[in-house]
Protein backbone atom coordinates (compact mmCIF):
# COMPACT_ATOMS: atom_id res chain seq x y z
CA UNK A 1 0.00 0.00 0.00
CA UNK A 2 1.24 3.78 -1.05
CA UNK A 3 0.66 5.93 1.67
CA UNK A 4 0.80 9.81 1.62
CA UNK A 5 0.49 12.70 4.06
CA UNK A 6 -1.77 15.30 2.88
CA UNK A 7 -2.75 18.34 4.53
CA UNK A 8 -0.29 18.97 7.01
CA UNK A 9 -0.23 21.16 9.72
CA UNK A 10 2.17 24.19 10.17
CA UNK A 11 4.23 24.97 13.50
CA UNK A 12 6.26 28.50 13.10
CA UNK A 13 9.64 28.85 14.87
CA UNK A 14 11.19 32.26 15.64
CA UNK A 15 14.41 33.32 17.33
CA UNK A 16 13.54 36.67 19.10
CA UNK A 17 16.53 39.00 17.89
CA UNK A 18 16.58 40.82 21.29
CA UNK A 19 15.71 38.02 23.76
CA UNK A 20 18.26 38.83 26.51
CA UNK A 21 16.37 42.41 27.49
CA UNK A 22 12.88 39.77 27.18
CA UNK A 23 13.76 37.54 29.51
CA UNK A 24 15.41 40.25 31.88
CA UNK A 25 11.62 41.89 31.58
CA UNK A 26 9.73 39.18 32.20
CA UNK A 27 12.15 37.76 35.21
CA UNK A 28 11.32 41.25 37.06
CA UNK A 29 7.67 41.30 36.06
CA UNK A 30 7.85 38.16 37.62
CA UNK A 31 9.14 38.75 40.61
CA UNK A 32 7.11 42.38 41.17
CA UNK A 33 3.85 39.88 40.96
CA UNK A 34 5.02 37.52 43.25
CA UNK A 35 2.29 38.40 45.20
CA UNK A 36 -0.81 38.66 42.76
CA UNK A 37 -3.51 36.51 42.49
CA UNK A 38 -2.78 33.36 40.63
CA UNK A 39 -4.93 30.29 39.31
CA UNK A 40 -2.58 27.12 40.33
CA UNK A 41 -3.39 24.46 37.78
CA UNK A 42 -1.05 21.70 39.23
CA UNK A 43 -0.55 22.24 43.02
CA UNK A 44 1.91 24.43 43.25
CA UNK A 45 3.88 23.49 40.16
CA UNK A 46 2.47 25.26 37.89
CA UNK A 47 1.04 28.48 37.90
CA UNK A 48 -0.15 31.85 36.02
CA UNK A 49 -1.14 35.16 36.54
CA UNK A 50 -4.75 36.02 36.87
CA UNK A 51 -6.82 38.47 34.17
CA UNK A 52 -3.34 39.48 33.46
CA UNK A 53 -2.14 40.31 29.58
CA UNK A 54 1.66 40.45 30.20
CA UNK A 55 2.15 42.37 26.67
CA UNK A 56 -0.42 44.74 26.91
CA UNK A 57 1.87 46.54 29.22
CA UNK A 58 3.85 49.27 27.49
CA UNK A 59 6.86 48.32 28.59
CA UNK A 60 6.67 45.13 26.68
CA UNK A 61 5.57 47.45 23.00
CA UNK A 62 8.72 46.32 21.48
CA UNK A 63 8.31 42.47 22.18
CA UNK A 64 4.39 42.63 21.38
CA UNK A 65 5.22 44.40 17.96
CA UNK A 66 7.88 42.08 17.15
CA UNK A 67 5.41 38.77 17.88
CA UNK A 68 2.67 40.77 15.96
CA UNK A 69 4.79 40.96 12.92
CA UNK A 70 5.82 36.85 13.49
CA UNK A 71 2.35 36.34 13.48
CA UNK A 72 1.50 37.85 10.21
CA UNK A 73 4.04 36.47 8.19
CA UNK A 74 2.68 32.94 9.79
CA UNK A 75 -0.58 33.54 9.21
CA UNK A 76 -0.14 34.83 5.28
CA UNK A 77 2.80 33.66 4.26
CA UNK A 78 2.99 30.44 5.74
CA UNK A 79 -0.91 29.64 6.23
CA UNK A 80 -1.46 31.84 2.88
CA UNK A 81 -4.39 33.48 4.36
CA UNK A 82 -5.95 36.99 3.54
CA UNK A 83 -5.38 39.53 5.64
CA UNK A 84 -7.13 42.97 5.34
CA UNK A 85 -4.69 44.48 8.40
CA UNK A 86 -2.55 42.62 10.50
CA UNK A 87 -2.64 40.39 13.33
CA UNK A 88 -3.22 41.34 17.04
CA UNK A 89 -2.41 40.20 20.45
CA UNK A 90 -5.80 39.49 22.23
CA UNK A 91 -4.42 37.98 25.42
CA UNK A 92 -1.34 37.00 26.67
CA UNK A 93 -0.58 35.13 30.44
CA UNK A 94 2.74 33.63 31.82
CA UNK A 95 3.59 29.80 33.07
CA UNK A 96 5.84 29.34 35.53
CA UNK A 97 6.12 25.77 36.23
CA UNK A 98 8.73 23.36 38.71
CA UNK A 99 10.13 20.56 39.06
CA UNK A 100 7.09 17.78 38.76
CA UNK A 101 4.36 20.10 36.84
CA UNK A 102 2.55 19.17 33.98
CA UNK A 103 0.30 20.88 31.41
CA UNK A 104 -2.66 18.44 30.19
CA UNK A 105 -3.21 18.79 26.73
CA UNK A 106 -5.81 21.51 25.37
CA UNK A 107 -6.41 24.13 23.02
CA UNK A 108 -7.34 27.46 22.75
CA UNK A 109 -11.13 28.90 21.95
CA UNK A 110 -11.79 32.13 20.52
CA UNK A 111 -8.55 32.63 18.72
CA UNK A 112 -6.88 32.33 15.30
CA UNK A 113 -3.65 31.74 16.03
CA UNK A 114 -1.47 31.08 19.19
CA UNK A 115 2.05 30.88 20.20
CA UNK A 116 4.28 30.08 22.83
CA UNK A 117 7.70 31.88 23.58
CA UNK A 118 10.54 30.15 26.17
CA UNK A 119 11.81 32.36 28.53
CA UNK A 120 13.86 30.27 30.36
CA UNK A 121 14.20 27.26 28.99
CA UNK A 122 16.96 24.78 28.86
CA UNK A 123 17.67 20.74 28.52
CA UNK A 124 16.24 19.78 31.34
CA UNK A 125 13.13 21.86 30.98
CA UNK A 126 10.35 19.57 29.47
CA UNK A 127 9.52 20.19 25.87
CA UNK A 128 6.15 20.97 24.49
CA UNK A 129 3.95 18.11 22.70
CA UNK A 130 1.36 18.08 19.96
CA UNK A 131 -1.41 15.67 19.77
CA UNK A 132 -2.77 14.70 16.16
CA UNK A 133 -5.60 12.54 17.09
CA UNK A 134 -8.76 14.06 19.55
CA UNK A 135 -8.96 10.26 20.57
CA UNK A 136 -6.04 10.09 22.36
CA UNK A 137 -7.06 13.15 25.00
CA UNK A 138 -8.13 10.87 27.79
CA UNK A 139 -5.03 9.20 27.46
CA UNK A 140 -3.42 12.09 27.80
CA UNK A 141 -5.49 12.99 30.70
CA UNK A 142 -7.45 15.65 29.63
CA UNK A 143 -11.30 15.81 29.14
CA UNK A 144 -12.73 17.74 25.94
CA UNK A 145 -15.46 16.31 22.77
CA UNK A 146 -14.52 13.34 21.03
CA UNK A 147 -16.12 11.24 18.91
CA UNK A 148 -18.71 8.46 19.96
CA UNK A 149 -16.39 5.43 18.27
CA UNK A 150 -13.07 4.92 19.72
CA UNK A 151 -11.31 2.15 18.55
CA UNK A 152 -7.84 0.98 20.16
CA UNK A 153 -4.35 1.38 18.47
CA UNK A 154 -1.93 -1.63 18.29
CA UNK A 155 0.16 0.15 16.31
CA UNK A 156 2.61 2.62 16.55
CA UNK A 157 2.90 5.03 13.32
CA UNK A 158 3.12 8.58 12.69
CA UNK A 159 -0.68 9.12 12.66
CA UNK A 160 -1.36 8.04 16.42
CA UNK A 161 1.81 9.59 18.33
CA UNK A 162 2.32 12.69 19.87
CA UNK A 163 5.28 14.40 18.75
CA UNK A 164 7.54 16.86 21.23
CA UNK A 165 9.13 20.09 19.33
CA UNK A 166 12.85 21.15 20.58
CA UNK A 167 13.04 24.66 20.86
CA UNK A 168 15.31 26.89 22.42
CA UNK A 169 15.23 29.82 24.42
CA UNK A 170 14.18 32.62 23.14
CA UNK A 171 11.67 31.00 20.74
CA UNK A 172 8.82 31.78 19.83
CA UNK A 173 6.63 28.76 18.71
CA UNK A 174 2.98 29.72 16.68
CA UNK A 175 0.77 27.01 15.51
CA UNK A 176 -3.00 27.19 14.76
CA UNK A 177 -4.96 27.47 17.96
CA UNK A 178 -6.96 24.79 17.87
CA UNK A 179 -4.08 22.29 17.30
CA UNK A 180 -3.88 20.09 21.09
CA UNK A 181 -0.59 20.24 22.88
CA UNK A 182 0.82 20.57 26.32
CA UNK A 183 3.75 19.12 27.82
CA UNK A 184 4.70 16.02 30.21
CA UNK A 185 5.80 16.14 33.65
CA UNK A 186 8.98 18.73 34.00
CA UNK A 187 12.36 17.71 35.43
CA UNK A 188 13.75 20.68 36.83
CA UNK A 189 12.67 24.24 37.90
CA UNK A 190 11.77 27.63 36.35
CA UNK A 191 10.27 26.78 33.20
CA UNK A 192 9.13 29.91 32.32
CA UNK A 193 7.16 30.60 29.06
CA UNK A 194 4.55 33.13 27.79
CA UNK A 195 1.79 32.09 25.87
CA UNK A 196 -0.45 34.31 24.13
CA UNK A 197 -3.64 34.09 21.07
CA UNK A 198 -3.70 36.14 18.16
CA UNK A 199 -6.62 37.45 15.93
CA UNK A 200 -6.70 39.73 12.67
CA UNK A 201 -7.83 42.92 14.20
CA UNK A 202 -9.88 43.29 10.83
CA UNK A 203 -11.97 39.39 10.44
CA UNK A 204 -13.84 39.73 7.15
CA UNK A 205 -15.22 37.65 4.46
CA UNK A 206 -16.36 38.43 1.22
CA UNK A 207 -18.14 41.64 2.00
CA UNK A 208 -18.69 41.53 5.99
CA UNK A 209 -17.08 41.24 9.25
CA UNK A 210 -15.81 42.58 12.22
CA UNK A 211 -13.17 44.65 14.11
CA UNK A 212 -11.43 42.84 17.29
CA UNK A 213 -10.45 44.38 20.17
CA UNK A 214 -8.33 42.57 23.29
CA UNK A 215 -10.46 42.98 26.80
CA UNK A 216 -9.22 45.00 29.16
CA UNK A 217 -7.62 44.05 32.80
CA UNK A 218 -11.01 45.82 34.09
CA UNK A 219 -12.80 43.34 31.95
CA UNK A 220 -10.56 40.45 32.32
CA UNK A 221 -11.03 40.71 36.50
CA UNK A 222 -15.02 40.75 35.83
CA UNK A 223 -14.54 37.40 33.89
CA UNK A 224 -12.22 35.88 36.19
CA UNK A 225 -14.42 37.04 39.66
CA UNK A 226 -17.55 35.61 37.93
CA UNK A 227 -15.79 32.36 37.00
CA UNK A 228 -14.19 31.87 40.20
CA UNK A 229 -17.70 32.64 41.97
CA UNK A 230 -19.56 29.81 39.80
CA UNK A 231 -21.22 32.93 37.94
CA UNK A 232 -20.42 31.82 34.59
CA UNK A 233 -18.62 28.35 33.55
CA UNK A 234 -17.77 26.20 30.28
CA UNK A 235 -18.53 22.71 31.39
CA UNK A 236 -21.36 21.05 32.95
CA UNK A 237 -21.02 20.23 37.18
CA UNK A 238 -20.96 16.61 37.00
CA UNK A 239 -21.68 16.35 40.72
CA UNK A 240 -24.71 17.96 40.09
CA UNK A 241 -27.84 16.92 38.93
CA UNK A 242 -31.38 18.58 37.77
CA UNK A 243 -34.28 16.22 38.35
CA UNK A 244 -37.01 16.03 35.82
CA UNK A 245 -40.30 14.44 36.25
């Protein structure tokens, strides 16, 4: 049998020309939250910022224009997409994670694009995974929509693996955002990345469309208040149940 890969999916890698003053940036932004709100999402190995867009500040302009311009020549000159304007940060949050955290695979709604840019990184720091196949999520210990058939692999090939990217410090990593990834359990502390989504600020079609604009931090609180009070939430609460007659 001839097999053949069609349709593949892009993964853009760029080398940020100025990374040193970045990291130096983001290590004191860092440390001047130390004490802000955070949402934990694996005890206390990994962690980010709450309703917090890291390059909205102005101090980050520089770095935000230089991703913004990475991210159009992904999105039309890799992707080969239309665009009317250029692309825009809409939100941006920083990982820290230790020794022993995890992130379980996902993706991310309500954006075009997304990207993920290593901080400090080195060989010890896990590297980030991409899963192919939806049907291998609860594997990977997530929960999301999969299909209703689900039939077992006993065989190992390109089409059922994940696959791990090597990148480097100072990277920045963009892939379409709702490809899966995530990354297994890290060896060592300080892995420190910034991941962010990415819109056209212009989204039209033939002859319609819209302008996008990033929430604010006034907004973003509101959001993140109301989720943490059970106000408004994505998923179902299994432990909960509505009786019907």
């Amino acid at each position: 049998m001839d097999v053949f890969s069609i349709l593949p999916t892009p993964l853009g890698v760029s080398q940020c020309p100025f990374h040193k003053d970045v990291k130096s940036l983001i290590l004191k932004e860092i440390e001047l939250r130390s004490q802000s709100p955070y949402t934990s999402q694996n005890g206390e190995n990994l962690y980010h910022f709450d309703y917090y867009s890291l390059l909205q500040q102005d101090r980050f302009k520089q770095f935000k224009s230089w991703i913004q311009e990475q991210g159009k020549t992904f999105v039309k000159d890799v992707m080969g997409h239309h665009l009317q304007d250029t692309m825009v940060v809409t939100d941006s949050w920083v990982n820290v994670c230790h020794k022993n955290g995890l992130q379980k695979t996902h993706n991310h709604n309500n954006s075009f694009i997304s990207a993920v840019y290593y901080v400090n990184y080195t060989d010890q720091h896990v590297p980030t995974y991409f899963v192919k196949n939806e049907l291998m999520i609860p594997v990977l210990g997530s929960v999301t929509n999969t299909s209703n058939m689900s039939i077992p692999f006993e065989k190992e090939t390109i089409y059922n693996q994940v696959e791990e990217v090597k990148t480097n410090e100072g990277d920045l990593v963009l892939f379409p955002s709702n490809i899966l990834h995530g990354y297994k359990t890290n060896c060592s502390d300080e892995r420190i990345t910034v991941a962010m989504n990415m819109m056209p600020n212009v989204l039209s079609g033939w002859d319609y469309g819209w302008s996008v604009q990033p929430l604010t931090d006034e907004q973003k609180l509101e959001t993140t208040s109301k989720k943490s009070n059970g106000d408004i939430w994505l998923y179902p609460d299994i432990l909960k149940t509505n009786a019907r007659n």
